[in-house]
Protein backbone atom coordinates (compact mmCIF):
# COMPACT_ATOMS: atom_id res chain seq x y z
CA UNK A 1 23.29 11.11 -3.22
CA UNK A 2 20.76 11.68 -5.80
CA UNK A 3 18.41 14.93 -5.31
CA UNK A 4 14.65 14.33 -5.61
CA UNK A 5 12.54 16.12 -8.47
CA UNK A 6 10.34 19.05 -7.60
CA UNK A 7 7.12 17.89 -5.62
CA UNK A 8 4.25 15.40 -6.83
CA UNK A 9 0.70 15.58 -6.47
CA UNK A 10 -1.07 12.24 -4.97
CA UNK A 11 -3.16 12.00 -8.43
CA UNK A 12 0.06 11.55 -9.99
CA UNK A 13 1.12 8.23 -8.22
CA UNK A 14 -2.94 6.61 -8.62
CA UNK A 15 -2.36 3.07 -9.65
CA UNK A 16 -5.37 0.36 -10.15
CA UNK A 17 -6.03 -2.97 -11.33
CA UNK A 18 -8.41 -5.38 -11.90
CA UNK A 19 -7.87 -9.65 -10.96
CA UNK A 20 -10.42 -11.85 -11.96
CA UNK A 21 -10.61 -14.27 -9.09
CA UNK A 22 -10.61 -18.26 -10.65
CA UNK A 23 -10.19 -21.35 -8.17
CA UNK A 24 -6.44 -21.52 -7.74
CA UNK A 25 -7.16 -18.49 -6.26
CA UNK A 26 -9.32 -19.80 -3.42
CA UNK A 27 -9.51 -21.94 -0.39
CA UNK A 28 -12.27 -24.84 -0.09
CA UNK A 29 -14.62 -22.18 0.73
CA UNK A 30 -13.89 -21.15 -2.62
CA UNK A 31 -13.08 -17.63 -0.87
CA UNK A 32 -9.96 -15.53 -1.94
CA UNK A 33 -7.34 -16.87 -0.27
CA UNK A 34 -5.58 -13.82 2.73
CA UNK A 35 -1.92 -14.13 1.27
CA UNK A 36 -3.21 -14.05 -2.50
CA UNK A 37 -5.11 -11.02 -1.28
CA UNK A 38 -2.04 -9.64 -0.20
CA UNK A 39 0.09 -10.50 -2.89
CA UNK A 40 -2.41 -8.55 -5.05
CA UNK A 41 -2.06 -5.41 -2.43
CA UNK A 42 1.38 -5.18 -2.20
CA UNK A 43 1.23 -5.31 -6.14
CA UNK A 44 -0.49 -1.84 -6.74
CA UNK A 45 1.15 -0.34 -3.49
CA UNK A 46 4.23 -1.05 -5.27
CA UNK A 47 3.01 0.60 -8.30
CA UNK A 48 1.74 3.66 -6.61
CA UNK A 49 4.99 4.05 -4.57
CA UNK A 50 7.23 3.50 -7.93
CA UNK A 51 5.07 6.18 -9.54
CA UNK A 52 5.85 8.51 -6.92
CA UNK A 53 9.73 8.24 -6.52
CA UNK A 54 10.41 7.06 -10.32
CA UNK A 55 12.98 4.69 -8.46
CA UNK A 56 13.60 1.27 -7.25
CA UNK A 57 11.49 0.40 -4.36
CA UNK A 58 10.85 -2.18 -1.44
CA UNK A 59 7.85 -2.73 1.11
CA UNK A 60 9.01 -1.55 3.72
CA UNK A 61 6.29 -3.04 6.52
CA UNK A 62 2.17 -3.74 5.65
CA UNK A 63 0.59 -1.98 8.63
CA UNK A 64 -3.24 -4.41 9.77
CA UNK A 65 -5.14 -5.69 6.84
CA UNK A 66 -8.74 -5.10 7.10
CA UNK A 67 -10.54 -8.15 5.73
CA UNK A 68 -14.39 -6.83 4.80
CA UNK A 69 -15.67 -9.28 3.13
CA UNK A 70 -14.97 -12.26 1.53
CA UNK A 71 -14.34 -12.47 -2.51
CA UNK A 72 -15.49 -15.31 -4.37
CA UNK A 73 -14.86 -17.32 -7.28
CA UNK A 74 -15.78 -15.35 -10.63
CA UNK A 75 -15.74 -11.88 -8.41
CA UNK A 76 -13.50 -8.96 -10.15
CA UNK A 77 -10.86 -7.82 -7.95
CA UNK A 78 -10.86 -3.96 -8.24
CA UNK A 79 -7.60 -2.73 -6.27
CA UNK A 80 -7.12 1.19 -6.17
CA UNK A 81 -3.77 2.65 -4.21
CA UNK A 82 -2.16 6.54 -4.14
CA UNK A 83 0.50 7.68 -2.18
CA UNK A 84 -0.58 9.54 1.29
CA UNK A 85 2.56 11.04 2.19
CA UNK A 86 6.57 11.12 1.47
CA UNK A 87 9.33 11.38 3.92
CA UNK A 88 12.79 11.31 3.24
CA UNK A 89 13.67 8.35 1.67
CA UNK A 90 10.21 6.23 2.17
CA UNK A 91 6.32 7.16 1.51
CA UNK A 92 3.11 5.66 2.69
CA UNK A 93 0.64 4.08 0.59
CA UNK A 94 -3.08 3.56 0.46
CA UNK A 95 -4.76 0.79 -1.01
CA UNK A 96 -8.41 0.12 -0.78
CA UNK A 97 -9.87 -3.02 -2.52
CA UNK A 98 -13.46 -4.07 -4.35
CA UNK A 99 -14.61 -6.80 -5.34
CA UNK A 100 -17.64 -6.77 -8.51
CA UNK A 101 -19.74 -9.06 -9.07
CA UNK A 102 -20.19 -8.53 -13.03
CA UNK A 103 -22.91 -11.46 -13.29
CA UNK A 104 -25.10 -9.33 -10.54
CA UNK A 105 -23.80 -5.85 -11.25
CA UNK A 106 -22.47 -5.56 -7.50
CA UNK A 107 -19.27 -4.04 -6.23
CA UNK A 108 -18.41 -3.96 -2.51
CA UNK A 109 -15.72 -2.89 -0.38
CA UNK A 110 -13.62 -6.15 0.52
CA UNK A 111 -10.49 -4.53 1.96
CA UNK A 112 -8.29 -1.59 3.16
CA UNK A 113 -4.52 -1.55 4.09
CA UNK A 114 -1.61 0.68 4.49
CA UNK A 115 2.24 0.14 3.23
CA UNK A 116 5.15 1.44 3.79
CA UNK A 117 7.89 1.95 1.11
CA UNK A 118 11.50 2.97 0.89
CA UNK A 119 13.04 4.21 -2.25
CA UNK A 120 16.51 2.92 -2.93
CA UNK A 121 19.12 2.72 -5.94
CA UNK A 122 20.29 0.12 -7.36
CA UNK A 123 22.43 -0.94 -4.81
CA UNK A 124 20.04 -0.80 -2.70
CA UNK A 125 20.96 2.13 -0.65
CA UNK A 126 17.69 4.78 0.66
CA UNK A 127 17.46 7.74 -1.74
CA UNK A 128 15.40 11.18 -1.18
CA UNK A 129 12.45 11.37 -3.20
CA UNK A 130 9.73 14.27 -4.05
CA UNK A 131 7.81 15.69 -1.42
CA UNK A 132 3.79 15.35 -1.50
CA UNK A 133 1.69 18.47 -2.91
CA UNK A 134 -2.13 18.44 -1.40
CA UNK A 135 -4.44 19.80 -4.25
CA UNK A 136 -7.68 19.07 -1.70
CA UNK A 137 -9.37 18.85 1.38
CA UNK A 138 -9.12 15.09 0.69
CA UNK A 139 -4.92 14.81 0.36
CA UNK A 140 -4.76 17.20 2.70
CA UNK A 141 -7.16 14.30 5.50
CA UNK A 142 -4.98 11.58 4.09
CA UNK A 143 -1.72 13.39 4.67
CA UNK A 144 -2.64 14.11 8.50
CA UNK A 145 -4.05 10.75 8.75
CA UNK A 146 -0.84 9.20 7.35
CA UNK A 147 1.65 10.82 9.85
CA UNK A 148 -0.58 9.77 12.90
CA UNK A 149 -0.31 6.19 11.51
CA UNK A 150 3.92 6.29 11.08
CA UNK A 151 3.67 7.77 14.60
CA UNK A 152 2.08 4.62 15.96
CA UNK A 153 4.31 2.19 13.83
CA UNK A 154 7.43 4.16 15.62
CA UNK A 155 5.86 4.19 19.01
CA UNK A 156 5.50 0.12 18.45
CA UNK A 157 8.50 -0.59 16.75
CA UNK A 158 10.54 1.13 19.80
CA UNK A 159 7.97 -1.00 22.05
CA UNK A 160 8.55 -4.30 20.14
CA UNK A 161 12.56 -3.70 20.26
CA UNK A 162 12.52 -3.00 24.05
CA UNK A 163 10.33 -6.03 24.58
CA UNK A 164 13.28 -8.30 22.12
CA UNK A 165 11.12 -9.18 19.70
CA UNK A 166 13.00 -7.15 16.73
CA UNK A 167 16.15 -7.64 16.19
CA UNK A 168 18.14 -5.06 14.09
CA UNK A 169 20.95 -8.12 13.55
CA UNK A 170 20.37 -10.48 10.59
């Protein structure tokens, strides 16, 4: 099994990009459509995550999306992620989302969501990766924050696999 390398900072897995938003993109509304939205998260989660264990990796589960507010035709998509803790083999990410208007020189916050990851190699088998180093008050908030959060994904998982709704058979 491969070791991981010495421990990251947070900083060092920061991953953002920008989408311009044209019609394919949208519903009749001409609002973002949720699963393009998504798409787009799961994008620079993956980025952030790949940063951090300089492997192979997979989404492991999307905790709730927050939809803010919607995004609209011509709107700059402005999506921002960092890793907020490692465990073992898997790490959670953060990704909060903007959208700018650059006609009206507005940006607002349109979205926040949280994603797990799982480092693997290539044949797709888990693999240890670095550890997390806090460097502020701020990592150190997100770190706590993020092992409250994989506390209440186990507590449901276990709920949702007494109740037969996951199955660990394909």
């Amino acid at each position: 099994m491969t070791q991981p390398a010495v421990a990251r900072s947070a900083h060092s897995s920061q991953s953002e990009m920008t989408e311009l938003i044209l019609p394919n993109d949208t519903n009749t509304l001409g609002n973002l459509l949720g699963g393009r939205l998504m798409h787009f998260i799961d994008l620079v989660a993956a980025m952030a995550a790949l940063r951090h264990a300089s492997s192979h990796v997979v989404t492991a589960s999307m905790d709730h999306i927050d939809f803010i507010a919607p995004v609209h035709v011509g709107d700059l998509l402005i999506l921002k992620s960092r890793v907020n803790r490692a465990y073992r083999t898997s790490m959670e990410v953060g990704v909060k989302v903007w959208a700018e208007n650059p006609v009206e020189g507005t940006l607002r916050h349109v979205a926040s969501a949280y994603l797990m990851f799982v480092a693997i190699n290539p044949a797709g088998v888990p693999i240890p990766i670095s550890q997390l180093v806090a460097e502020d008050a701020e990592d150190e908030r997100r770190y706590a924050d993020a092992g409250r959060r994989r506390e209440q994904r186990q507590a449901e998982l276990a709920r949702r696999r007494e109740a037969g709704k996951v199955s660990t058979r394909p």
